[in-house]
C-alpha atoms as a PDB file:
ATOM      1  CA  UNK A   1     -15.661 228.306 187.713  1.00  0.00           C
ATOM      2  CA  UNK A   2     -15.214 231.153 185.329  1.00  0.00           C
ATOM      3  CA  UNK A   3     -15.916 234.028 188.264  1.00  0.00           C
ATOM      4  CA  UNK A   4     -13.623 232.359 190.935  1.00  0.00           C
ATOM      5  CA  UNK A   5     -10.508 231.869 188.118  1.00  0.00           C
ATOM      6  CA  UNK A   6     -11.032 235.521 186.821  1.00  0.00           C
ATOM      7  CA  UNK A   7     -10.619 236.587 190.753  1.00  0.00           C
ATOM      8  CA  UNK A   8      -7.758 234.339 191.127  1.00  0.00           C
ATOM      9  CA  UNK A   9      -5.620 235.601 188.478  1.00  0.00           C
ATOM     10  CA  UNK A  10      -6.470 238.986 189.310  1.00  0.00           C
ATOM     11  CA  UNK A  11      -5.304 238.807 192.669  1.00  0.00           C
ATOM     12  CA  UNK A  12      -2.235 236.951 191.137  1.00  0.00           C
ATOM     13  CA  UNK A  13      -1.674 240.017 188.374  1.00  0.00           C
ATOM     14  CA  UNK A  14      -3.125 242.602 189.992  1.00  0.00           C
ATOM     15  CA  UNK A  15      -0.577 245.009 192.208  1.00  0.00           C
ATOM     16  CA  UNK A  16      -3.590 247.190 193.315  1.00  0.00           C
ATOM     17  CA  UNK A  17      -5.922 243.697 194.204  1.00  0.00           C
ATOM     18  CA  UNK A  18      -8.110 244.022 197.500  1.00  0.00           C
ATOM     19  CA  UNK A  19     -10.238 241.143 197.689  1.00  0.00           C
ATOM     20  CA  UNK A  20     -13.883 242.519 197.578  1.00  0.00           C
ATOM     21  CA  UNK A  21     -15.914 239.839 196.506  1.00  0.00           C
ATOM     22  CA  UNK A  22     -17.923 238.011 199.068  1.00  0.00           C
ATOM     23  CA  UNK A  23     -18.787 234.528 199.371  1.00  0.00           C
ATOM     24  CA  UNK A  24     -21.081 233.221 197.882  1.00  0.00           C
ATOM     25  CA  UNK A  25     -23.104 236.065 196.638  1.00  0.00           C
ATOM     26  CA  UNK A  26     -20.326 237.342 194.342  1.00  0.00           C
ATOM     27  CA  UNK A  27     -19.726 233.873 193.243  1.00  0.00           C
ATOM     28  CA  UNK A  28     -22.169 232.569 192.721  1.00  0.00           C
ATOM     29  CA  UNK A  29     -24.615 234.223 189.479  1.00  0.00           C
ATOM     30  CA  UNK A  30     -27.921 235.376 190.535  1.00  0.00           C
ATOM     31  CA  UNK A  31     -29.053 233.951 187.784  1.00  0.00           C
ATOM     32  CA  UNK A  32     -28.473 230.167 187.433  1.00  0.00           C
ATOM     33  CA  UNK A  33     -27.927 229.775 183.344  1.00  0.00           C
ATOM     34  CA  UNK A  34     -26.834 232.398 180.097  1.00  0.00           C
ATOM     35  CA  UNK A  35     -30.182 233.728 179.137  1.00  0.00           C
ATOM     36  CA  UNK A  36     -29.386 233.416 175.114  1.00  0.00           C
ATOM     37  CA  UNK A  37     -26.062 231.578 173.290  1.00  0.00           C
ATOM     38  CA  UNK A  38     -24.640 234.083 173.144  1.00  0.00           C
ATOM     39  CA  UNK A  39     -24.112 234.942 176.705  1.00  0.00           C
ATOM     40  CA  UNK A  40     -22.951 231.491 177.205  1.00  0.00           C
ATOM     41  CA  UNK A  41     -20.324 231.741 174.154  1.00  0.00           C
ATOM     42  CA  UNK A  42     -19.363 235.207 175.907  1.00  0.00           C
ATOM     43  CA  UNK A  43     -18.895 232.842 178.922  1.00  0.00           C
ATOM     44  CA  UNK A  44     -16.796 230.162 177.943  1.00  0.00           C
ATOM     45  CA  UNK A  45     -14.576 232.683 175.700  1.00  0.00           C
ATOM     46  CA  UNK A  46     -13.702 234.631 178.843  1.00  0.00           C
ATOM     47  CA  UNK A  47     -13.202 231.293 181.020  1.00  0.00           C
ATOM     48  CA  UNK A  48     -10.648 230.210 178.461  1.00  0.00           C
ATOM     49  CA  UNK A  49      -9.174 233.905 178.029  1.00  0.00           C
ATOM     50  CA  UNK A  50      -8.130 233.813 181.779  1.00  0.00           C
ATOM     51  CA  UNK A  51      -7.188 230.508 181.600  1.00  0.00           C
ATOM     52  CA  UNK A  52      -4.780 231.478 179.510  1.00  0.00           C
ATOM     53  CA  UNK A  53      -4.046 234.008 181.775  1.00  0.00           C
ATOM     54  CA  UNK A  54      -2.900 231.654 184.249  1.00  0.00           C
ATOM     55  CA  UNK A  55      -1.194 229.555 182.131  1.00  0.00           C
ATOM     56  CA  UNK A  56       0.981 232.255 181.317  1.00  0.00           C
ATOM     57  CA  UNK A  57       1.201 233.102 184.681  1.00  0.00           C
ATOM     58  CA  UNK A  58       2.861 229.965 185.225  1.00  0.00           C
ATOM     59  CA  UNK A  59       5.386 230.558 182.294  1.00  0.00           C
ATOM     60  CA  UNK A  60       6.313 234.075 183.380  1.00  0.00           C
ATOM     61  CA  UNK A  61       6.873 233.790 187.386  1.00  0.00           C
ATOM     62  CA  UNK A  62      10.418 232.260 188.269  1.00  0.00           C
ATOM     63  CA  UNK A  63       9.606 230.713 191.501  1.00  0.00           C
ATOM     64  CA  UNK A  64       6.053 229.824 192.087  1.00  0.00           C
ATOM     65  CA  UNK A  65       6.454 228.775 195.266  1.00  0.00           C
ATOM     66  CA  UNK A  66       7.249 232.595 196.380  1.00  0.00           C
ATOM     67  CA  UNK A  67       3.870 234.747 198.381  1.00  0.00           C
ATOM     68  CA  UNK A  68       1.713 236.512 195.662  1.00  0.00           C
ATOM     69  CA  UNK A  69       2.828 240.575 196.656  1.00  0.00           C
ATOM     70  CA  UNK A  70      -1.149 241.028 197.416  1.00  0.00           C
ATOM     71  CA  UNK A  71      -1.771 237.751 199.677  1.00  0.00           C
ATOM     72  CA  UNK A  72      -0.966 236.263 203.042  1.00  0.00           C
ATOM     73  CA  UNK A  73       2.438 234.703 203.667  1.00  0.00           C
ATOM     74  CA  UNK A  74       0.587 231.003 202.618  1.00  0.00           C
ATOM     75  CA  UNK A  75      -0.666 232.845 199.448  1.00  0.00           C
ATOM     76  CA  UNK A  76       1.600 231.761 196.641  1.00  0.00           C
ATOM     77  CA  UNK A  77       1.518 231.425 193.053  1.00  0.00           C
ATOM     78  CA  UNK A  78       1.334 227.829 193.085  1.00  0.00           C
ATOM     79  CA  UNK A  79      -1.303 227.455 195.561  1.00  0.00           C
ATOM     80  CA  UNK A  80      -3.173 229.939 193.480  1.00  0.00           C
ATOM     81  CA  UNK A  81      -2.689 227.648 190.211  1.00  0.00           C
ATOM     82  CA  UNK A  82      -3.523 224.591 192.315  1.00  0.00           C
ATOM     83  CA  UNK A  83      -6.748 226.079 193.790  1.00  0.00           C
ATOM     84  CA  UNK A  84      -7.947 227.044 190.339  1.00  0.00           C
ATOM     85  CA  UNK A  85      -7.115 223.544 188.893  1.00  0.00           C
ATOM     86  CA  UNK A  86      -8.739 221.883 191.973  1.00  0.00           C
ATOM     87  CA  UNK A  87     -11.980 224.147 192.109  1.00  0.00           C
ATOM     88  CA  UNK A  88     -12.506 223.457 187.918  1.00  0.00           C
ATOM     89  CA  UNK A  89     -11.710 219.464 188.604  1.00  0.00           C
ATOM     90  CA  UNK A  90     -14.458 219.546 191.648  1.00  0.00           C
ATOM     91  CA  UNK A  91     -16.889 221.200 189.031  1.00  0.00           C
ATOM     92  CA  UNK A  92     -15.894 219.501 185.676  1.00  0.00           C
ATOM     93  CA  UNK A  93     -16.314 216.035 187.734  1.00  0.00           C
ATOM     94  CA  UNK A  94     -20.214 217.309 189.614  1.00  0.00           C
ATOM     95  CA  UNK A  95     -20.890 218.382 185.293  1.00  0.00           C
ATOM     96  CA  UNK A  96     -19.685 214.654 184.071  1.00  0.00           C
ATOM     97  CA  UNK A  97     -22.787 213.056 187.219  1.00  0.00           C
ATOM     98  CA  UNK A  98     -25.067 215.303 186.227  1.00  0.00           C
ATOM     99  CA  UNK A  99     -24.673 214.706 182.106  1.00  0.00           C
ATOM    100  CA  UNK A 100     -24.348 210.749 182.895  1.00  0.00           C
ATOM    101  CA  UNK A 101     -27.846 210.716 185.598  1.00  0.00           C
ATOM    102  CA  UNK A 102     -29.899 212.704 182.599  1.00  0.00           C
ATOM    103  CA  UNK A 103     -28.648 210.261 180.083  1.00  0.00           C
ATOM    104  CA  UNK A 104     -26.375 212.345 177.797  1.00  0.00           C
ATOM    105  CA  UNK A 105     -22.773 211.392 179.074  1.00  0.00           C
ATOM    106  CA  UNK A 106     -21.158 209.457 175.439  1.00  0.00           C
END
């Protein structure tokens, strides 16, 4: 989730953005888990520190509907936002099974 929002707003931020990343290698870490805490509280802190990216994203662009200067004519702000918000849902939601099949869902 983190990797795939940090791209996102970068393309949406980033006047000199060419999309270099392929999928899924860059995507995807080699490695499936944080090898200590604190990698995983490095993590999470820059997951939320682009998500607030975006969310101020949303507050500074007028019209979100207009093509992000670095995309495709289909490649607005909004579709941006709504892919990030749609790719964290799918993940959140496949996080929730697994927690609730191993037991530890509240």
């Amino acid at each position: 989730m983190r990797i795939a929002q940090d791209d996102i707003l970068d393309f949406c931020t980033n006047q000199r953005y060419e999309h270099a990343m392929t999928w899924p290698d860059d995507y995807w870490p080699a490695t499936p888990a944080p090898q200590d805490d604190g990698a995983w509280d490095r993590s999470l802190a820059t997951y939320r520190g682009s998500r607030e990216g975006l969310k101020q994203l949303v507050r500074d662009v007028e019209n979100l509907t207009v093509r992000v200067p670095t995309g495709t004519s289909a490649q607005t702000y909004l579709r941006a936002v709504l892919l990030v918000a749609d790719h964290t849902a799918y993940h959140v939601g496949q996080l929730v099974a697994v927690r609730r099949a191993l037991g530890i869902w509240p």
